[in-house]
N, C-alpha and C. Protein backbone atom coordinates (compact mmCIF):
# COMPACT_ATOMS: atom_id res chain seq x y z
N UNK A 1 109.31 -59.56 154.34
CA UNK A 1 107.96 -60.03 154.55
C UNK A 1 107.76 -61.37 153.85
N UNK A 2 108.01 -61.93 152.84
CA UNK A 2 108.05 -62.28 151.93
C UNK A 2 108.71 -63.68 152.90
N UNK A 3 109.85 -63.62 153.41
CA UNK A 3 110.56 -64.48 153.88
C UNK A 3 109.72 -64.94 155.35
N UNK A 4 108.74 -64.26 155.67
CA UNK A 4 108.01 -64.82 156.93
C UNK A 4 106.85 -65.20 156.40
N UNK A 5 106.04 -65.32 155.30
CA UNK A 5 105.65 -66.06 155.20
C UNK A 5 105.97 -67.41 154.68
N UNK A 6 106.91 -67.56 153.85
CA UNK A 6 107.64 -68.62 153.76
C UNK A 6 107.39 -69.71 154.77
N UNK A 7 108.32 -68.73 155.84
CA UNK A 7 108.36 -70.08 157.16
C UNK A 7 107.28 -70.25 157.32
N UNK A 8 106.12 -69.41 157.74
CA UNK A 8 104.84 -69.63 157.99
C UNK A 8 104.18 -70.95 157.20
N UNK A 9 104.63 -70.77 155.70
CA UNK A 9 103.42 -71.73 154.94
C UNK A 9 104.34 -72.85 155.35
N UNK A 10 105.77 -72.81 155.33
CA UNK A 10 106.49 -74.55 155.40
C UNK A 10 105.81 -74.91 156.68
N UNK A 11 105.85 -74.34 158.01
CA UNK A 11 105.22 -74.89 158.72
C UNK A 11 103.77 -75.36 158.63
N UNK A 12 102.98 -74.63 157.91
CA UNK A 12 102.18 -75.01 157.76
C UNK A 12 101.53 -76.31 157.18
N UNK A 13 102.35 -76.65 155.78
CA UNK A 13 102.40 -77.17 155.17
C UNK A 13 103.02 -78.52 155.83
N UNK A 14 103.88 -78.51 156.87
CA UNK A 14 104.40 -79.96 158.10
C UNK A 14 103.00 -80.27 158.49
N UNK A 15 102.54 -79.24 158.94
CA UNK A 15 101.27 -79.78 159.83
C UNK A 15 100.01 -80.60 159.01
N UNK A 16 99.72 -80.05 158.12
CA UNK A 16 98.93 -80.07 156.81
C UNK A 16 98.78 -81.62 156.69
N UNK A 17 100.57 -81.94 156.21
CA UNK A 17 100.66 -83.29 155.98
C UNK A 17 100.96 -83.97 156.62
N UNK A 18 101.23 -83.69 158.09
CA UNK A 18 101.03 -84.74 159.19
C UNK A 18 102.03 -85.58 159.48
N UNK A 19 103.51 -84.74 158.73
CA UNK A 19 104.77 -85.39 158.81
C UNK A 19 105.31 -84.75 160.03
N UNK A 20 104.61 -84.51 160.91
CA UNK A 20 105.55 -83.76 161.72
C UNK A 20 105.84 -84.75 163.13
N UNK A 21 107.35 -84.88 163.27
CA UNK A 21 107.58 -85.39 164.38
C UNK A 21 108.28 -84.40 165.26
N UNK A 22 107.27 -85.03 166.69
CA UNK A 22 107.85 -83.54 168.03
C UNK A 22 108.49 -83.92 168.91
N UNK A 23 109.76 -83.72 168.70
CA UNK A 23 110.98 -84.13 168.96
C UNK A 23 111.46 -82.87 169.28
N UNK A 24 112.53 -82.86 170.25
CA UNK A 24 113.04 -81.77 170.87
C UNK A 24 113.45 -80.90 169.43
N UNK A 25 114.09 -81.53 168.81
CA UNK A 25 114.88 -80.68 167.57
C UNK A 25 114.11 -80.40 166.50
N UNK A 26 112.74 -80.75 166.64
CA UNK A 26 111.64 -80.09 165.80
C UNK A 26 110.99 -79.06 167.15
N UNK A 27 110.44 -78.95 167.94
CA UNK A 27 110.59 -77.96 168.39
C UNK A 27 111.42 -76.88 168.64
N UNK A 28 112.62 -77.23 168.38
CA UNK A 28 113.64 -76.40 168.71
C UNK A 28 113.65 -75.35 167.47
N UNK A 29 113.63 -76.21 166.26
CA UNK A 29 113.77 -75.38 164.87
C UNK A 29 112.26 -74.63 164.66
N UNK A 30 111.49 -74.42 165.00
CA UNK A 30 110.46 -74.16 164.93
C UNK A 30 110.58 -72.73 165.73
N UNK A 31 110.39 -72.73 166.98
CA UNK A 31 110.99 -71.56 167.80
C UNK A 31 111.92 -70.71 167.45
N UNK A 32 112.94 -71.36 166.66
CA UNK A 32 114.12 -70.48 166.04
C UNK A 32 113.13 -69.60 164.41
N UNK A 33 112.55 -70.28 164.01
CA UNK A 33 111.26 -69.84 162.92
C UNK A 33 110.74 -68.65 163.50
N UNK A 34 110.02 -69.30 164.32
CA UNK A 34 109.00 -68.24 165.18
C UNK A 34 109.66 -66.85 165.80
N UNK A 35 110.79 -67.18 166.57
CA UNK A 35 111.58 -66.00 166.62
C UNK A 35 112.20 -64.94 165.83
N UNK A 36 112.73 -65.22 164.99
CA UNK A 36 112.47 -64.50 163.89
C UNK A 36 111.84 -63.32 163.34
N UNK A 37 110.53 -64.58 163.20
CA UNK A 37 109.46 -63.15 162.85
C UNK A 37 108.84 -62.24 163.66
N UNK A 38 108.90 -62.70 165.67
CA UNK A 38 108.57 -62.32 166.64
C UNK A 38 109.77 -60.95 166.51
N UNK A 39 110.99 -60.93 166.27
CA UNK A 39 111.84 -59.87 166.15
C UNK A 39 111.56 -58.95 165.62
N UNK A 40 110.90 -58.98 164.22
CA UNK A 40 110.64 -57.60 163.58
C UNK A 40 109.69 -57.13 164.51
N UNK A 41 108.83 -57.73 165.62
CA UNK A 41 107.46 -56.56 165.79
C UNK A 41 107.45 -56.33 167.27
N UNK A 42 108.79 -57.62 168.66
CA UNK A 42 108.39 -57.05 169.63
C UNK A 42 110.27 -57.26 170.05
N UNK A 43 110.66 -56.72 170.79
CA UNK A 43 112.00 -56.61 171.71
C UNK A 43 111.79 -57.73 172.69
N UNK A 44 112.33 -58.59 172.79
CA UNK A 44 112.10 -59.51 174.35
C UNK A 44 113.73 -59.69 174.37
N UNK A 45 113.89 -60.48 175.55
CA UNK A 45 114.97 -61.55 175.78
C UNK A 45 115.20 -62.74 175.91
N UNK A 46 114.22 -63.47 176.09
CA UNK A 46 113.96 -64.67 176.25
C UNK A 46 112.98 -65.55 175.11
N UNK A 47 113.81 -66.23 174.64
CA UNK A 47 113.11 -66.87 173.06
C UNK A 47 111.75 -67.55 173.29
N UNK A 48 110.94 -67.12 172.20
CA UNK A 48 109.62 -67.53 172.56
C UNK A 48 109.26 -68.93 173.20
N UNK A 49 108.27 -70.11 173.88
CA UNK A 49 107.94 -70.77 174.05
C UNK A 49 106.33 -71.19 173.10
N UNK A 50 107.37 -72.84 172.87
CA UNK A 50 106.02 -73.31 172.09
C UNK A 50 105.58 -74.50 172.35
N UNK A 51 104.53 -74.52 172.65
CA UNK A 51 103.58 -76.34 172.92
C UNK A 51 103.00 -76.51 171.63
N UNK A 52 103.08 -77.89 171.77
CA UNK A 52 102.50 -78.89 170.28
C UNK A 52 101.80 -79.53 170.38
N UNK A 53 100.53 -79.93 170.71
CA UNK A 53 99.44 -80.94 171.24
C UNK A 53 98.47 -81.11 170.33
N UNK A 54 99.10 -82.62 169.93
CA UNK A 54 97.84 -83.21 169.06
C UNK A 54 96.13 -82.98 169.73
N UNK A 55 95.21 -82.88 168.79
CA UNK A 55 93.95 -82.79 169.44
C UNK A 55 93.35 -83.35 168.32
N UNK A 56 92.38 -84.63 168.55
CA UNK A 56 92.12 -85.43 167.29
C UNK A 56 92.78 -85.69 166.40
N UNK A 57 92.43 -84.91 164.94
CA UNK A 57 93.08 -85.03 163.87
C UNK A 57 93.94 -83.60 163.53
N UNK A 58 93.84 -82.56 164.29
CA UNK A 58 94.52 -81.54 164.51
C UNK A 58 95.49 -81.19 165.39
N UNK A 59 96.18 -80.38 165.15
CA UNK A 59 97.52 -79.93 166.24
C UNK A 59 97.28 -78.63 166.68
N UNK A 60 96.99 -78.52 168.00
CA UNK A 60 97.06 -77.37 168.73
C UNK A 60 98.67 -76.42 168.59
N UNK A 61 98.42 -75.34 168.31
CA UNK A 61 100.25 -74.64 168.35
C UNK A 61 99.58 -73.81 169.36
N UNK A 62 100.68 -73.45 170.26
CA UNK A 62 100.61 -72.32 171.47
C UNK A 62 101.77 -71.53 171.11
N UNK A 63 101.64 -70.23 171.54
CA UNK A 63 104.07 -69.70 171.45
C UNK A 63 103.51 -68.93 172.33
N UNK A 64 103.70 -68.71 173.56
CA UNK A 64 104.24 -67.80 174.52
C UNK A 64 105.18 -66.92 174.45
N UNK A 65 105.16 -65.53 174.20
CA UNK A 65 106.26 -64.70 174.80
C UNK A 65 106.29 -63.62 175.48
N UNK A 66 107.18 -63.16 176.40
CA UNK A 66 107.42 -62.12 177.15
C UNK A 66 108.15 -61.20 176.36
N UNK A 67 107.17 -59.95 175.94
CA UNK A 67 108.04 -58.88 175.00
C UNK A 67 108.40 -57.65 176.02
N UNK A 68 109.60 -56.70 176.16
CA UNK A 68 109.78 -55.89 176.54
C UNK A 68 108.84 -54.67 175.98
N UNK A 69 108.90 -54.44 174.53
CA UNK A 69 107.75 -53.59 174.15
C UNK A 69 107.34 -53.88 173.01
N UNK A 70 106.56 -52.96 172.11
CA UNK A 70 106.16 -53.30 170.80
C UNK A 70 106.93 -52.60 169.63
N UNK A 71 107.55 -52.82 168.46
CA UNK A 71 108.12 -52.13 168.07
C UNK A 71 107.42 -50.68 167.68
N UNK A 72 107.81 -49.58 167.33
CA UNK A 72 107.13 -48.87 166.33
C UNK A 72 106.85 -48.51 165.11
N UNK A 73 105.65 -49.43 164.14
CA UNK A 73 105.65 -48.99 162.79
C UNK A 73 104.51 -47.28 161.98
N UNK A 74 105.77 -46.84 160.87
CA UNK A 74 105.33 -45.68 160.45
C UNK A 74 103.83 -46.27 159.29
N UNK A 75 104.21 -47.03 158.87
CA UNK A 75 103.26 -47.86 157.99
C UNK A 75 103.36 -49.49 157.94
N UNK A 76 102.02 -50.02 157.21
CA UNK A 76 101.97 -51.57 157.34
C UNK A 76 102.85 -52.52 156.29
N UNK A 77 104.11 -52.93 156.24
CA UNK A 77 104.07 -53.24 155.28
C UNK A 77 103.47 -54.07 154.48
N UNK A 78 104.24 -54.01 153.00
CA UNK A 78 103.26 -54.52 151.76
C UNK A 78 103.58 -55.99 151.52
């Protein structure tokens, strides 16, 4: 858990400071991020999809995915 938020805040923290250039290979590493954490909670086959669209002074994020199902949890973790 611990390790997904991680990625979460670094990305966050790109956007934040406005260093982010969207370039195939920053999208690319990003998706590989996102997938990831999309693994612990749904089964798909096809790696998520993500749009990046500046809007003013903010960045729109989108991720699209097609999950086969949802995983099943006994409890939330901590």
């Amino acid at each position: 858990m611990k390790e997904k938020n991680n990625q979460l805040l670094r990305f966050q923290t790109m956007l934040e400071n406005d260093r982010v250039v969207t370039t195939n290979n920053f999208v690319q590493l990003v998706c590989l991020d996102v997938e990831k954490v999309l693994k612990e909670y749904f089964d798909f086959r096809v790696s998520p999809q993500l749009i990046l669209q500046k809007v003013g002074s903010e960045y729109e994020v989108k991720i699209a995915l097609r999950a086969k199902r949802i995983k099943n949890f006994a409890n939330i973790p901590k």
